[in-house]
Protein backbone atom coordinates (compact mmCIF):
# COMPACT_ATOMS: atom_id res chain seq x y z
CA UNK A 1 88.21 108.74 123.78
CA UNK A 2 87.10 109.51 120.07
CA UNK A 3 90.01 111.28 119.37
CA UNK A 4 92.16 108.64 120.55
CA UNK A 5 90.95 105.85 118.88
CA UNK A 6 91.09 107.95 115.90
CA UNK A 7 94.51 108.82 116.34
CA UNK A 8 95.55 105.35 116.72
CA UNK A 9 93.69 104.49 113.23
CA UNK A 10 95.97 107.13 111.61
CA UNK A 11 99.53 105.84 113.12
CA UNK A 12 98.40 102.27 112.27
CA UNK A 13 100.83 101.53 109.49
CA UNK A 14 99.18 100.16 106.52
CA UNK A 15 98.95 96.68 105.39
CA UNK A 16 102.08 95.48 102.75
CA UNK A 17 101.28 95.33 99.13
CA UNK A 18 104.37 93.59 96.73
CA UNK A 19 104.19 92.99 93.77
CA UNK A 20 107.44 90.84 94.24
CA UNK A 21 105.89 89.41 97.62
CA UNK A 22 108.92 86.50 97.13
CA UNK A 23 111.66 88.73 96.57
CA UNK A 24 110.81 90.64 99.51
CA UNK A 25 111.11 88.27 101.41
CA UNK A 26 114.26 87.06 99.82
CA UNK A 27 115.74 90.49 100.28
CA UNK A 28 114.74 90.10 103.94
CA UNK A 29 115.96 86.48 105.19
CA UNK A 30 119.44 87.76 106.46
CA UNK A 31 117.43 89.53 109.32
CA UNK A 32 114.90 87.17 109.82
CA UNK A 33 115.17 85.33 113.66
CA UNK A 34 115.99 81.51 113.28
CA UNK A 35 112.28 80.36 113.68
CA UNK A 36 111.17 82.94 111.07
CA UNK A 37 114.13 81.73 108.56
CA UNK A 38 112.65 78.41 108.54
CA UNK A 39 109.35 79.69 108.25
CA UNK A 40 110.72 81.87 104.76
CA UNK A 41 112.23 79.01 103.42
CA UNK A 42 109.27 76.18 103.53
CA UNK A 43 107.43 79.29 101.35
CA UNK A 44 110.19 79.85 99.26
CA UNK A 45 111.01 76.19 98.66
CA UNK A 46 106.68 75.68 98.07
CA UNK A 47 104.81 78.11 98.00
CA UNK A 48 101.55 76.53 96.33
CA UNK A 49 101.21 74.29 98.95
CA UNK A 50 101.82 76.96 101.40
CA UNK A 51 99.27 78.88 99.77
CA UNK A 52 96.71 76.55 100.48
CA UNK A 53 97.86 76.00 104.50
CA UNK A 54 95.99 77.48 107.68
CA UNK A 55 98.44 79.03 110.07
CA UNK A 56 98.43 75.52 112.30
CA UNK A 57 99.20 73.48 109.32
CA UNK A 58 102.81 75.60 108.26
CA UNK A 59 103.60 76.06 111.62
CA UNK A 60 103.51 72.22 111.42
CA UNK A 61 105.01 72.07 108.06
CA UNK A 62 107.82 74.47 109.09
CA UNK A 63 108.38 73.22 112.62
CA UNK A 64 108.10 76.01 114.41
CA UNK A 65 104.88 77.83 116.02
CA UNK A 66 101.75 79.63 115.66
CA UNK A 67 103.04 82.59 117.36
CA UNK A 68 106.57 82.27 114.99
CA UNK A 69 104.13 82.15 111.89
CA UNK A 70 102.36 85.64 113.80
CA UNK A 71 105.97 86.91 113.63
CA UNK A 72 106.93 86.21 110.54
CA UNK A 73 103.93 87.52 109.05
CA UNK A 74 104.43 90.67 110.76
CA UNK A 75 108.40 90.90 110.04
CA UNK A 76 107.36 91.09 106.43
CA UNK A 77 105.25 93.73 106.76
CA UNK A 78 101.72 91.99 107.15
CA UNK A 79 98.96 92.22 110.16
CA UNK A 80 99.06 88.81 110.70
CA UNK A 81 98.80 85.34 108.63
CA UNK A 82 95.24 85.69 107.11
CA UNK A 83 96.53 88.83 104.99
CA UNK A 84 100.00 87.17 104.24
CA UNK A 85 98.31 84.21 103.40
CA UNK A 86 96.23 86.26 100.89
CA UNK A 87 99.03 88.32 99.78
CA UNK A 88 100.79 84.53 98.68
CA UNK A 89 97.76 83.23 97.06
CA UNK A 90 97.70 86.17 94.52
CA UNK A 91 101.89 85.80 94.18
CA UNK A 92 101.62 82.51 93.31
CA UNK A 93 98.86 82.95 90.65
CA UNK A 94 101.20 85.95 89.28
CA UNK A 95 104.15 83.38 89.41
CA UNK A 96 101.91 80.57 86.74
CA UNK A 97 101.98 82.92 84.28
CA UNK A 98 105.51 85.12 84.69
CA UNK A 99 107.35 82.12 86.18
CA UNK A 100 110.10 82.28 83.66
CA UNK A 101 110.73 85.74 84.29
CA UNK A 102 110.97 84.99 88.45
CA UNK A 103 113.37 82.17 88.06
CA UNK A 104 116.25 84.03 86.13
CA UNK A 105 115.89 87.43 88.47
CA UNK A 106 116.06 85.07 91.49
CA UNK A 107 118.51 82.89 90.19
CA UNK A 108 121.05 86.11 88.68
CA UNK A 109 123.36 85.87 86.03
CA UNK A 110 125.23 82.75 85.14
CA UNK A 111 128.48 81.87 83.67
CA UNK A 112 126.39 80.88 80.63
CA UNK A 113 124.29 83.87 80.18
CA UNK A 114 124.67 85.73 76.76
CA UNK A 115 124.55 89.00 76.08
CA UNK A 116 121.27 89.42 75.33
CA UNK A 117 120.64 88.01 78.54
CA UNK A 118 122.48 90.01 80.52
CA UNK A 119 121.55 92.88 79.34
CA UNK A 120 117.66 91.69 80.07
CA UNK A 121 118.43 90.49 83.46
CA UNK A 122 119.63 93.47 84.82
CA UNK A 123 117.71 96.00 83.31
CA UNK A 124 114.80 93.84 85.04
CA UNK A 125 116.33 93.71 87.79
CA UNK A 126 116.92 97.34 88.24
CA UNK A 127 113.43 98.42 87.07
CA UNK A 128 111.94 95.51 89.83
CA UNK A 129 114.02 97.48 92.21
CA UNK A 130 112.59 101.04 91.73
CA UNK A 131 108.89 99.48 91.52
CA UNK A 132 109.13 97.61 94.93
CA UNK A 133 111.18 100.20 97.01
CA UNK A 134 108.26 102.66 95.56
CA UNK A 135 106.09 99.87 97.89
CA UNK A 136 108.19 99.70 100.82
CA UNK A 137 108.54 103.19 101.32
CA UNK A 138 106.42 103.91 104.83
CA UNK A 139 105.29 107.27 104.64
CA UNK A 140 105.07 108.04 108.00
CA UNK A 141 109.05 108.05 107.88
CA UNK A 142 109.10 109.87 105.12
CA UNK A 143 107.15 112.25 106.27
CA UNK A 144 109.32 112.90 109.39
CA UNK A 145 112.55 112.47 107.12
CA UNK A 146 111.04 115.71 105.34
CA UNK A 147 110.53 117.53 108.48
CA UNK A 148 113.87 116.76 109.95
CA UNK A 149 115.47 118.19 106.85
CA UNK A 150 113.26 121.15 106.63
CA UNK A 151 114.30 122.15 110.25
CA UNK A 152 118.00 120.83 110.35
CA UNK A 153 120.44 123.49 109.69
CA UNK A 154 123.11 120.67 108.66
CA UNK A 155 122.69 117.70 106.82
CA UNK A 156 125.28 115.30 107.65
CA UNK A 157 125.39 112.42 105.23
CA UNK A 158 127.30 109.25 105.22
CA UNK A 159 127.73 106.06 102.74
CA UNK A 160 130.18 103.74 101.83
CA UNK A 161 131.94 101.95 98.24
CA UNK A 162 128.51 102.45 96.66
CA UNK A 163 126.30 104.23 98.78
CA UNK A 164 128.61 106.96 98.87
CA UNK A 165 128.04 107.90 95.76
CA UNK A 166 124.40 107.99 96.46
CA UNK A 167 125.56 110.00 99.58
CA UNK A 168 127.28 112.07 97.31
CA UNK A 169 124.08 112.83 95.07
CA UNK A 170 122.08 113.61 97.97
CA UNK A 171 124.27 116.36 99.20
CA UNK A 172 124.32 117.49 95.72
CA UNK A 173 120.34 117.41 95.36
CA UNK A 174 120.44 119.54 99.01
CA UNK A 175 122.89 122.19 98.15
CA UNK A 176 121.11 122.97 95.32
CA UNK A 177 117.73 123.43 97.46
CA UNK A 178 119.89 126.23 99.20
CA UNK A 179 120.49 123.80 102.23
CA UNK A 180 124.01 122.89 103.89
CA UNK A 181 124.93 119.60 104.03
CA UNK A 182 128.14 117.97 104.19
CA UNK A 183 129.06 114.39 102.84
CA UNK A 184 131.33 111.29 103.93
CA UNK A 185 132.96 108.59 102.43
CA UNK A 186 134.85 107.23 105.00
CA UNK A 187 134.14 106.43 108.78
CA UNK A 188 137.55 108.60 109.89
CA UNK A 189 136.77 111.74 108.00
CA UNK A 190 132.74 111.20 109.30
CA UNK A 191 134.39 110.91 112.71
CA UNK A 192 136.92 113.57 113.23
CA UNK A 193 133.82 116.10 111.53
CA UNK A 194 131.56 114.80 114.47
CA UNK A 195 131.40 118.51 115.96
CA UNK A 196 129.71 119.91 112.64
CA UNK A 197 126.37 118.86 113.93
CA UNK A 198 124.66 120.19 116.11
CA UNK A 199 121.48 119.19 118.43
CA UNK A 200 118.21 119.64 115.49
CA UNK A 201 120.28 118.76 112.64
CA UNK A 202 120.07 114.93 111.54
CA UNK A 203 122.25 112.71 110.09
CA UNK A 204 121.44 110.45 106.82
CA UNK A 205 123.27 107.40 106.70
CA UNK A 206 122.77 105.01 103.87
CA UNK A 207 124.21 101.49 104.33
CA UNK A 208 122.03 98.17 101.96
CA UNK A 209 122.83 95.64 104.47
CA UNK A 210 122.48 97.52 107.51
CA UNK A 211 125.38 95.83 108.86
CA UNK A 212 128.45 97.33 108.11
CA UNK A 213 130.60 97.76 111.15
CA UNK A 214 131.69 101.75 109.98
CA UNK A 215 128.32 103.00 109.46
CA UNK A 216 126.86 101.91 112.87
CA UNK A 217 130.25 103.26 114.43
CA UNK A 218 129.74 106.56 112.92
CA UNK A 219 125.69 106.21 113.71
CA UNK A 220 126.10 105.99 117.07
CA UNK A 221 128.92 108.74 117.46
CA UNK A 222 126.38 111.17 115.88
CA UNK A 223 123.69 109.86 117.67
CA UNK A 224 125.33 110.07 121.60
CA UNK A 225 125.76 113.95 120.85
CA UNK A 226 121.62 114.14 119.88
CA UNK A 227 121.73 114.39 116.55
CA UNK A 228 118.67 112.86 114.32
CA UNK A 229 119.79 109.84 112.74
CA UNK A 230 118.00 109.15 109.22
CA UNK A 231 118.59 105.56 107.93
CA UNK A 232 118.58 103.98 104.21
CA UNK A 233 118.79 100.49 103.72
CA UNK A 234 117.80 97.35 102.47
CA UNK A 235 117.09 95.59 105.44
CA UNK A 236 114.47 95.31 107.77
CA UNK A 237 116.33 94.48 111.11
CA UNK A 238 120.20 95.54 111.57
CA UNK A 239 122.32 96.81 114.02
CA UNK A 240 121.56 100.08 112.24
CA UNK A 241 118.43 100.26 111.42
CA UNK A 242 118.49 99.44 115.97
CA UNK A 243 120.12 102.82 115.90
CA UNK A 244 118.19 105.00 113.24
CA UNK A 245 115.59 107.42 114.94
CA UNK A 246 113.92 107.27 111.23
CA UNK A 247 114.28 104.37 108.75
CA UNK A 248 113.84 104.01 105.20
CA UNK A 249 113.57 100.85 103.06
CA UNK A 250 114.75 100.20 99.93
CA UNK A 251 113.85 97.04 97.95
CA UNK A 252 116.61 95.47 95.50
CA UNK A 253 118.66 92.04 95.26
CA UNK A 254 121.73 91.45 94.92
CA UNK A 255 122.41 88.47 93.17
CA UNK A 256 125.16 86.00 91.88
CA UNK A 257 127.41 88.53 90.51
CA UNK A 258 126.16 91.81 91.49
CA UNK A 259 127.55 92.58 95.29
CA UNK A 260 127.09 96.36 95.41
CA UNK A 261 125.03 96.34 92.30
CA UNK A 262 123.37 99.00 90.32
CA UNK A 263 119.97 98.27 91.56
CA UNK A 264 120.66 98.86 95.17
CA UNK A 265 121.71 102.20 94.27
CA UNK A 266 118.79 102.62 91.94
CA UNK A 267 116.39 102.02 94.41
CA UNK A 268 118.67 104.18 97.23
CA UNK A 269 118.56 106.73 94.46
CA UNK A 270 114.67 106.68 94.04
CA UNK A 271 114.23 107.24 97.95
CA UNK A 272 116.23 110.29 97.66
CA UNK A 273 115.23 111.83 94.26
CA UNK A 274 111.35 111.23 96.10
CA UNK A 275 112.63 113.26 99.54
CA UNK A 276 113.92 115.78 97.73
CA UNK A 277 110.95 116.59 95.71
CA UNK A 278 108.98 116.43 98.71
CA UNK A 279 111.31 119.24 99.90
CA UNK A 280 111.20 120.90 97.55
CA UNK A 281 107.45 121.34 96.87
CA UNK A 282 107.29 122.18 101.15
CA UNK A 283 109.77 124.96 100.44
CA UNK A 284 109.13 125.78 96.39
CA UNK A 285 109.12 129.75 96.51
CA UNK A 286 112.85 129.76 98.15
CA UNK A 287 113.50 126.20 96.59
CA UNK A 288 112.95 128.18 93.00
CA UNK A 289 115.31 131.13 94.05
CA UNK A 290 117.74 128.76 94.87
CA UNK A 291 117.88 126.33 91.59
CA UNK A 292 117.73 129.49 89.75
CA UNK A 293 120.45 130.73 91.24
CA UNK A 294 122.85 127.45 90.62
CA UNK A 295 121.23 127.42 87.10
CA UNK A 296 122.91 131.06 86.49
CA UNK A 297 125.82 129.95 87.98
CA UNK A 298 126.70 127.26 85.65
CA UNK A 299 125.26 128.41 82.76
CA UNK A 300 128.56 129.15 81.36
CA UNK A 301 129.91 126.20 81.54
CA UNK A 302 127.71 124.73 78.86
CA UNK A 303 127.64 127.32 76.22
CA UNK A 304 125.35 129.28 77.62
CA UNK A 305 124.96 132.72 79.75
CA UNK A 306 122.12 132.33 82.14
CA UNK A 307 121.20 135.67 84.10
CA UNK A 308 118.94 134.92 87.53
CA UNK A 309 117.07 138.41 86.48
CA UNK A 310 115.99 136.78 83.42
CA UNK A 311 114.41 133.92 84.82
CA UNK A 312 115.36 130.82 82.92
CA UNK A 313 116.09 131.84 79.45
CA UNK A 314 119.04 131.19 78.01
CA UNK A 315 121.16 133.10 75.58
CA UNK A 316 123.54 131.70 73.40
CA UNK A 317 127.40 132.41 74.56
CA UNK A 318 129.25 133.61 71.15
CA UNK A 319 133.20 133.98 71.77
CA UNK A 320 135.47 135.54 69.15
CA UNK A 321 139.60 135.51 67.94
CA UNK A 322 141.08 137.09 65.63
CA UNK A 323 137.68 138.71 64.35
CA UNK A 324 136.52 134.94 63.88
CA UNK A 325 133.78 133.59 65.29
């Protein structure tokens, strides 16, 4: 009976923590139920007064119900509305003294935005996104994404416009741990290669909205033939992330004119750059071989002539004509 209780104390997932609790919750309206949405926007539209509400009171306020407020707390990652509740309370004191800062990430870039501006609203924007998919990040699925991958013999791996670049890096990042992956940018070639995967190999597909028609096709191909499915994305209910075995969360908005933007591939980019570390430390004595190895390989390409014997240092690659140097 110990044992058990103490086993359920380690698979509890751990309370939320944002330190952009009303982006989050931004980032996660499109997959919030109808009673929920209304819920998200009375706190978006006023969330000092919210701040100050007991669960009856916003349920009032919002129109909905105790139990929807229970939900909602929980869809956003919390144990219920006490820790929510606290979790707004310290957001909206950070908001009174950064509020200028909150209103031009949540409100994008405008027509009227100089340069200057630009340049400071994105380069927030993509820093904000690193920082809160760092938050989001349950380890318990990142754990098991790191075990999948250690066993899997294959890594399939599958993205879109721009996740496929981050699809792309990923294989990249793999191939140079000395595992076999292959990569797809397009539902037809992911399709017709359905027979490179076998049962214990997994499949990492990595979509932002979760939505997109092609991924969940080639998800659930994969999938019927008992392949691991491995999920990135942005939201936190989708008809992918219904099909994913393992999910990962990223954290970034997309706003005004940024549809595909640079900080959902940031923060795509950071879950990946932290799995393969992860990897790699599991695995460093054949993980070293192998980076050595690619090192050596390419060494020549740069100017320089890298031998695997020599470890890692470099000598400098002189070439001669006509008895010039």
């Amino acid at each position: 009976m110990k044992g058990s209780v103490m086993a359920q104390r380690l698979s509890a997932p751990a309370a939320a923590s944002y330190s952009d609790l009303m982006g989050e919750i931004r980032d996660s309206f499109k997959s919030f139920h109808a009673t929920e949405a209304a819920i998200a926007m009375c706190v978006l539209n006023n969330p000092k007064d919210v701040a100050h509400m007991n669960i009856s009171q916003l349920a009032d306020y919002s129109e909905t119900s105790v139990a929807s407020v229970v939900r909602f707390s929980k869809a956003i990652g919390y144990k219920g509305y006490p820790e929510f509740r606290m979790a707004l309370v310290s957001e909206v004191s950070r908001i009174g003294f950064t509020a200028s800062k909150v209103v031009e990430l949540d409100s994008g870039i405008t027509i009227s935005d100089s340069l200057e501006e630009i340049i400071r609203k994105i380069s927030q924007a993509d820093a904000q996104a690193i920082k809160t998919t760092a938050e989001r990040i349950d380890i318990d699925s990142f754990a098991k994404t790191v075990d999948a991958w250690d066993r899997a013999q294959t890594i399939g791996i599958f993205g879109l416009v721009s996740s496929g670049y981050v699809a792309m890096d990923l294989s990249l990042k793999l191939n140079r741990q000395g595992k076999t992956t292959t990569a797809w940018r397009d539902a037809h070639t992911a399709l017709t290669s359905v027979s490179l995967l076998k049962p214990g190999d997994c499949l990492v597909a990595i979509s932002h909205s979760g939505t997109t028609v092609d991924v969940v096709d080639v998800m659930q191909a994969f999938k019927s033939r008992g392949i691991t499915i491995i999920l990135i994305t942005n939201s936190l209910r989708s008809s992918a992330t219904a099909l994913a075995d393992i999910v990962l969360h990223t954290s970034a908005r997309e706003t005004t004119f940024r549809s595909g933007a640079t900080a959902s591939r940031i923060a795509q980019l950071t879950v990946v750059d932290c799995l393969c570390v992860a990897l790699a430390q599991r695995n460093w004595s054949g993980t070293k071989s192998a980076l050595e190895e690619s090192r050596a390989a390419v060494g020549s390409r740069s100017g320089t002539k890298v031998s695997v014997d020599e470890g890692m240092r470099k000598q400098p690659l002189t070439r001669t004509r006509g008895g010039n140097k």
